[in-house]
N, C-alpha and C. Protein backbone atom coordinates (compact mmCIF):
# COMPACT_ATOMS: atom_id res chain seq x y z
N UNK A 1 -16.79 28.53 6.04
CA UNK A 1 -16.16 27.32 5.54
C UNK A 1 -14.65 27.50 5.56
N UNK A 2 -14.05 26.49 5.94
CA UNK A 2 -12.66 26.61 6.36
C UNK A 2 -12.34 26.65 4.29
N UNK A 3 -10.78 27.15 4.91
CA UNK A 3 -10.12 26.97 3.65
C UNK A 3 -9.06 25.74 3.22
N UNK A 4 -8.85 25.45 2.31
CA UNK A 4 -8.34 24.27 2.07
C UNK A 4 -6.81 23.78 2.87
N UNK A 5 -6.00 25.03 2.93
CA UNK A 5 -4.40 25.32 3.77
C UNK A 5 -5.47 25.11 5.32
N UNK A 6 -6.12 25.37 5.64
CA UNK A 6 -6.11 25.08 7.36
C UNK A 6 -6.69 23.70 7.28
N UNK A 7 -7.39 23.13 6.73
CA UNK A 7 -8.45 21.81 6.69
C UNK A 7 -7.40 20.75 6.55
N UNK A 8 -5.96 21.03 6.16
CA UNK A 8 -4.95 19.77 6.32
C UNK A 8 -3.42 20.25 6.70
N UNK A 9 -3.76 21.53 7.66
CA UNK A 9 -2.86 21.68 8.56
C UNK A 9 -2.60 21.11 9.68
N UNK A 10 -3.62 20.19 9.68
CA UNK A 10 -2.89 18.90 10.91
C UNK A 10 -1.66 17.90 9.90
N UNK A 11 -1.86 17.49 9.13
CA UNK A 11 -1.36 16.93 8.27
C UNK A 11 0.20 17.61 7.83
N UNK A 12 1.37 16.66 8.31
CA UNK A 12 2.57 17.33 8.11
C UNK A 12 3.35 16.62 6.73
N UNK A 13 2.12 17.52 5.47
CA UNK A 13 2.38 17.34 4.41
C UNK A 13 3.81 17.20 3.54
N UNK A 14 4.75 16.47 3.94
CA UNK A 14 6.29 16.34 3.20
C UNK A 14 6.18 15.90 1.98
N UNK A 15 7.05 15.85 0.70
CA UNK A 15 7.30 15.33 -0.37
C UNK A 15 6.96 13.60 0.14
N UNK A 16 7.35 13.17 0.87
CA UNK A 16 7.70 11.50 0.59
C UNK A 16 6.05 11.06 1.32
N UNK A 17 5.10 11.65 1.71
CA UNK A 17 4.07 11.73 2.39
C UNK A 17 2.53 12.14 1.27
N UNK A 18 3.17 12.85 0.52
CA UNK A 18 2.25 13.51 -0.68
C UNK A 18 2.66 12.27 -1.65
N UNK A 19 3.70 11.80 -2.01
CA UNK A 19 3.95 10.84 -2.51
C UNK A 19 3.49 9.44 -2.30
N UNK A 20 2.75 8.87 -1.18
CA UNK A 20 2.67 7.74 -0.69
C UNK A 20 1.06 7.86 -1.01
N UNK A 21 0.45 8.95 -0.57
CA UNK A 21 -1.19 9.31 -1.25
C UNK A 21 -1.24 9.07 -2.24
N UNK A 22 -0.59 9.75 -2.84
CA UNK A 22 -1.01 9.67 -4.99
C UNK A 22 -0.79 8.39 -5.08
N UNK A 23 0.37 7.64 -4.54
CA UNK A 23 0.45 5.80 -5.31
C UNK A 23 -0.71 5.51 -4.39
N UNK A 24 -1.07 5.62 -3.38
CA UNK A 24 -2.69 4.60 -2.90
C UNK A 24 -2.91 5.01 -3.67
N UNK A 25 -4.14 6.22 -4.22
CA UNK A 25 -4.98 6.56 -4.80
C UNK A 25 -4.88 5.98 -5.95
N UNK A 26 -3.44 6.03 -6.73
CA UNK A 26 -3.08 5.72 -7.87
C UNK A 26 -3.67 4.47 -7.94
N UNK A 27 -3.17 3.40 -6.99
CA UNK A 27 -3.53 1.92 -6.99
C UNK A 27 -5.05 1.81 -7.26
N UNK A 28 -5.72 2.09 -6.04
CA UNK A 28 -7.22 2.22 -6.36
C UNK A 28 -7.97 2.37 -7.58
N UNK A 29 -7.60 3.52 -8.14
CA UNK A 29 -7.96 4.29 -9.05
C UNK A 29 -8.36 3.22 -10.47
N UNK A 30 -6.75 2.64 -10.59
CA UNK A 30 -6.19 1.68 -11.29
C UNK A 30 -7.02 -0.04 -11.11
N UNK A 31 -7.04 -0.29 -10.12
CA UNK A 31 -7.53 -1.37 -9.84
C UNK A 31 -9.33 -1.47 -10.01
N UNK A 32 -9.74 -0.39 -9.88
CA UNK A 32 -11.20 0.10 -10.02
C UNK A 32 -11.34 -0.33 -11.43
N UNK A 33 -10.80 0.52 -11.72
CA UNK A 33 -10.56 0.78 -14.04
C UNK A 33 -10.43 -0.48 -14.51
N UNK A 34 -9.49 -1.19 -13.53
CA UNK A 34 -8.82 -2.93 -13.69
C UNK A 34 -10.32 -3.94 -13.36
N UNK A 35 -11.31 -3.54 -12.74
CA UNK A 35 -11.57 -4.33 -12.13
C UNK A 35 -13.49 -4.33 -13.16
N UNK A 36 -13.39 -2.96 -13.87
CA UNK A 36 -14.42 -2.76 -14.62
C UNK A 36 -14.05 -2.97 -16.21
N UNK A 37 -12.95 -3.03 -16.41
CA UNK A 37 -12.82 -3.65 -17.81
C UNK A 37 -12.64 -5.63 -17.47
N UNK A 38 -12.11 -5.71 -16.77
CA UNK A 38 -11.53 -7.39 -16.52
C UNK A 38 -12.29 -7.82 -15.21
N UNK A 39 -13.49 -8.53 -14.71
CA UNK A 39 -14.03 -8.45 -13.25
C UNK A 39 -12.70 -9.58 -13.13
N UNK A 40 -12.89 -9.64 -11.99
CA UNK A 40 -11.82 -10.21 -11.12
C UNK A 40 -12.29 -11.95 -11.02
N UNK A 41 -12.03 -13.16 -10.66
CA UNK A 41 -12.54 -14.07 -10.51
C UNK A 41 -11.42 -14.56 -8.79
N UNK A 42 -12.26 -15.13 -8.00
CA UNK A 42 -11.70 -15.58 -6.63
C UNK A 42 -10.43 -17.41 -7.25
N UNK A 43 -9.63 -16.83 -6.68
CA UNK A 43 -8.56 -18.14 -6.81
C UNK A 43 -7.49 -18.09 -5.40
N UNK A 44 -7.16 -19.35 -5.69
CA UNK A 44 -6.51 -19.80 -3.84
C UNK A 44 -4.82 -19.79 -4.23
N UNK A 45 -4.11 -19.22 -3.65
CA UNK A 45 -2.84 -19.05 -3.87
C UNK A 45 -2.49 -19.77 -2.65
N UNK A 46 -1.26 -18.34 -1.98
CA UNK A 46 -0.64 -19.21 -0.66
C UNK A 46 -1.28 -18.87 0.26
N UNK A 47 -2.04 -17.98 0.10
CA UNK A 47 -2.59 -17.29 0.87
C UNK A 47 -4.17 -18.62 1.82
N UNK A 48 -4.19 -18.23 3.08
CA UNK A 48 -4.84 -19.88 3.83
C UNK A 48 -6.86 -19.13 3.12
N UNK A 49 -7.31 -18.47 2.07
CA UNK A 49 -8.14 -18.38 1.56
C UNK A 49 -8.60 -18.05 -0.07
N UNK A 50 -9.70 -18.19 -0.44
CA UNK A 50 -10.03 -17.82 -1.72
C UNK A 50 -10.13 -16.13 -2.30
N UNK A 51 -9.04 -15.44 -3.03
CA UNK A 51 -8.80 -14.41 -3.01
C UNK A 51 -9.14 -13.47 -4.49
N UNK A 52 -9.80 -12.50 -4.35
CA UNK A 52 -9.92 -11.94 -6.01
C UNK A 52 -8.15 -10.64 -6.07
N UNK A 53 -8.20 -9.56 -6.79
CA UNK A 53 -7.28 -8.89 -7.17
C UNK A 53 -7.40 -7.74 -5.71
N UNK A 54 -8.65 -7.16 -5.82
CA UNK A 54 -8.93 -6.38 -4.29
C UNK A 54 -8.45 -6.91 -3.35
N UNK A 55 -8.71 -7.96 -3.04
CA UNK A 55 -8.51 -9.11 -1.42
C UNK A 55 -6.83 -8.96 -1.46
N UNK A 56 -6.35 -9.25 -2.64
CA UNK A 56 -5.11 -9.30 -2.16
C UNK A 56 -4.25 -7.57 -2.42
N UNK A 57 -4.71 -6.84 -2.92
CA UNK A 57 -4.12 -5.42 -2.72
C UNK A 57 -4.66 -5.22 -1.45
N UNK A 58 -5.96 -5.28 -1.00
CA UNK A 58 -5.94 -4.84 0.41
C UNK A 58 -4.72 -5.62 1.58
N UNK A 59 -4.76 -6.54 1.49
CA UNK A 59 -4.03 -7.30 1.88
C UNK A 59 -2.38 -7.12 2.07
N UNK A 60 -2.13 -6.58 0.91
CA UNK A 60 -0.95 -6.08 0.41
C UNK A 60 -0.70 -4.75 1.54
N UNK A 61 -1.07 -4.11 1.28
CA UNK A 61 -1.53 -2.58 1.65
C UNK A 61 -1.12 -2.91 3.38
N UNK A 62 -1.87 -3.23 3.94
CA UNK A 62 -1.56 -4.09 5.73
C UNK A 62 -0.75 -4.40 5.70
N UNK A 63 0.03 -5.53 4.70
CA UNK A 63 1.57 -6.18 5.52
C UNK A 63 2.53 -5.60 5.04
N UNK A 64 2.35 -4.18 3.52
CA UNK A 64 3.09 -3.47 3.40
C UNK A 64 3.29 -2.51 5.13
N UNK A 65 2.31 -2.11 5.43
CA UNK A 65 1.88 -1.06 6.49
C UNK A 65 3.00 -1.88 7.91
N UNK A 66 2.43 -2.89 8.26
CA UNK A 66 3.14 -3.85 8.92
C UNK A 66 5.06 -4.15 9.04
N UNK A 67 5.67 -4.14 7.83
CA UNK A 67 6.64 -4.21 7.51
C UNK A 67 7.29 -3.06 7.58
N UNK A 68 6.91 -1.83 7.46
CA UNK A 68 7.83 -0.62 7.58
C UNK A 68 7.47 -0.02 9.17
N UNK A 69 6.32 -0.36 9.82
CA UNK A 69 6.47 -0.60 11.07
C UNK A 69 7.17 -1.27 11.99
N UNK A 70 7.75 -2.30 11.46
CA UNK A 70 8.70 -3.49 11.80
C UNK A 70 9.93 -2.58 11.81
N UNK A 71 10.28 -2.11 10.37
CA UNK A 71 11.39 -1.79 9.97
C UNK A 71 11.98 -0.39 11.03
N UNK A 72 10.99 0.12 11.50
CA UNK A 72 11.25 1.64 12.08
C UNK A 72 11.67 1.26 13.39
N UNK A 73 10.13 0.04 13.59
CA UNK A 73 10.67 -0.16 15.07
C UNK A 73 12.47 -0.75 15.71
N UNK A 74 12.62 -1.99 14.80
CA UNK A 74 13.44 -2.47 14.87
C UNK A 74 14.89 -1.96 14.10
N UNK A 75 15.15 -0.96 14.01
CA UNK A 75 16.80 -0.88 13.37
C UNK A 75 16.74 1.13 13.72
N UNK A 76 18.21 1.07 13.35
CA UNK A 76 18.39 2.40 13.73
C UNK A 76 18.10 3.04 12.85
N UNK A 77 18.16 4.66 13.62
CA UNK A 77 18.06 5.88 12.45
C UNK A 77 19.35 5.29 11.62
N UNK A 78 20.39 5.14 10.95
CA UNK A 78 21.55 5.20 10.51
C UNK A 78 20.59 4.47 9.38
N UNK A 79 19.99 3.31 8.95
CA UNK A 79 19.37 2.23 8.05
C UNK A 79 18.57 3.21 7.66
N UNK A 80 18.74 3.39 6.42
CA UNK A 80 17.14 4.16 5.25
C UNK A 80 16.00 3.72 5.31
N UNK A 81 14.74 4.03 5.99
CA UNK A 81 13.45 3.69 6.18
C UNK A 81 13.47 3.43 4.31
N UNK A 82 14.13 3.64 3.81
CA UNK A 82 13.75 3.24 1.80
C UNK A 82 13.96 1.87 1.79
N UNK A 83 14.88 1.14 2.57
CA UNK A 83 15.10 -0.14 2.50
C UNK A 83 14.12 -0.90 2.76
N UNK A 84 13.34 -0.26 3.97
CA UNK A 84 12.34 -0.63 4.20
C UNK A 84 11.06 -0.95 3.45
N UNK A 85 10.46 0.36 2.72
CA UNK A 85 9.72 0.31 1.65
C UNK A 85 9.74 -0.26 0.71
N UNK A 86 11.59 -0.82 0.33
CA UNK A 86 11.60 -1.80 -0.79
C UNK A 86 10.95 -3.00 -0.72
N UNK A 87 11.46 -3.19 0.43
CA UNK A 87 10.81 -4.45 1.22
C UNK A 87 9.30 -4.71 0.97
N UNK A 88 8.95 -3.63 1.46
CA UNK A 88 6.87 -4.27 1.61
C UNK A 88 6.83 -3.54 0.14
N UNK A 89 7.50 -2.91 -0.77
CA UNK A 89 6.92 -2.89 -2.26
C UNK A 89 6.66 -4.78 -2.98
N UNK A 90 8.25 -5.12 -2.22
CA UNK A 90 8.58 -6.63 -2.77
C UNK A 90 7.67 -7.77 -2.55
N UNK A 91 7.03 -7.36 -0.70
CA UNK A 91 5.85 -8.37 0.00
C UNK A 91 4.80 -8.04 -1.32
N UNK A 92 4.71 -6.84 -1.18
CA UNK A 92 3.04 -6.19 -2.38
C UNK A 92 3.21 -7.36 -3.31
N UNK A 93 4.48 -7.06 -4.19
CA UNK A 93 4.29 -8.04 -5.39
C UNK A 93 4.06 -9.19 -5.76
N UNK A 94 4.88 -9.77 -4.54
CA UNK A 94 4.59 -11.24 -3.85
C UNK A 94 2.97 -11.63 -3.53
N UNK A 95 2.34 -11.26 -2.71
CA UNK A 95 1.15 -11.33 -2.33
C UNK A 95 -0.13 -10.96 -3.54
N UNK A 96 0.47 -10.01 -4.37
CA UNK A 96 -0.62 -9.81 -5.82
C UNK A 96 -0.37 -10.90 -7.04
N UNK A 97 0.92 -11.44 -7.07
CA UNK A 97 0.84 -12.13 -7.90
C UNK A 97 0.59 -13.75 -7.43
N UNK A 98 1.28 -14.16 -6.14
CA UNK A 98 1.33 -15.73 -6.00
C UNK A 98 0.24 -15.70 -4.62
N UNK A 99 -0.07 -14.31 -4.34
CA UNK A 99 -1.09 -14.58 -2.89
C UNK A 99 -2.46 -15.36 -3.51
């Protein structure tokens, strides 16, 4: 049985990378806990369907993913990929609360 250091030595584990795991997980984790004390009920925002709290974190999660792909592709090294992340933190919030 492999050991745990080789099993995610593909994985070029950085601070800002170990960091981006724990908040998914965190979210999940949270939204699970969220979703077994309070069930969720489906409601129509801006979004063009009927959405519960999951639908739109998943949701979130993609056009966060989407947006810092944008951001990398389009602007130079010189621009902070953080600007970026502010960004699809801001879409997240947008899309969980009025999606």
């Amino acid at each position: 049985m492999e050991n745990t250091e080789s099993l995610f030595a593909w994985m070029n584990w950085t601070p800002p990378v170990a960091i981006f795991f724990v908040a998914i997980v965190t979210m999940l984790i949270g939204m699970t806990l969220w979703q077994i004390k309070s069930p969720s009920i489906e409601r129509k925002g801006f979004l063009p369907m009927p959405t519960t709290r999951g639908d739109r974190l998943f949701i979130s999660l993609l056009t966060a993913a989407y947006v810092n792909l944008a951001w990398a592709a389009f602007t130079t090294p010189e621009i902070p990929q953080a600007i970026g992340a502010g960004v699809s933190f801001v879409v997240l919030l947008v899309v969980m609360r009025w999606g």
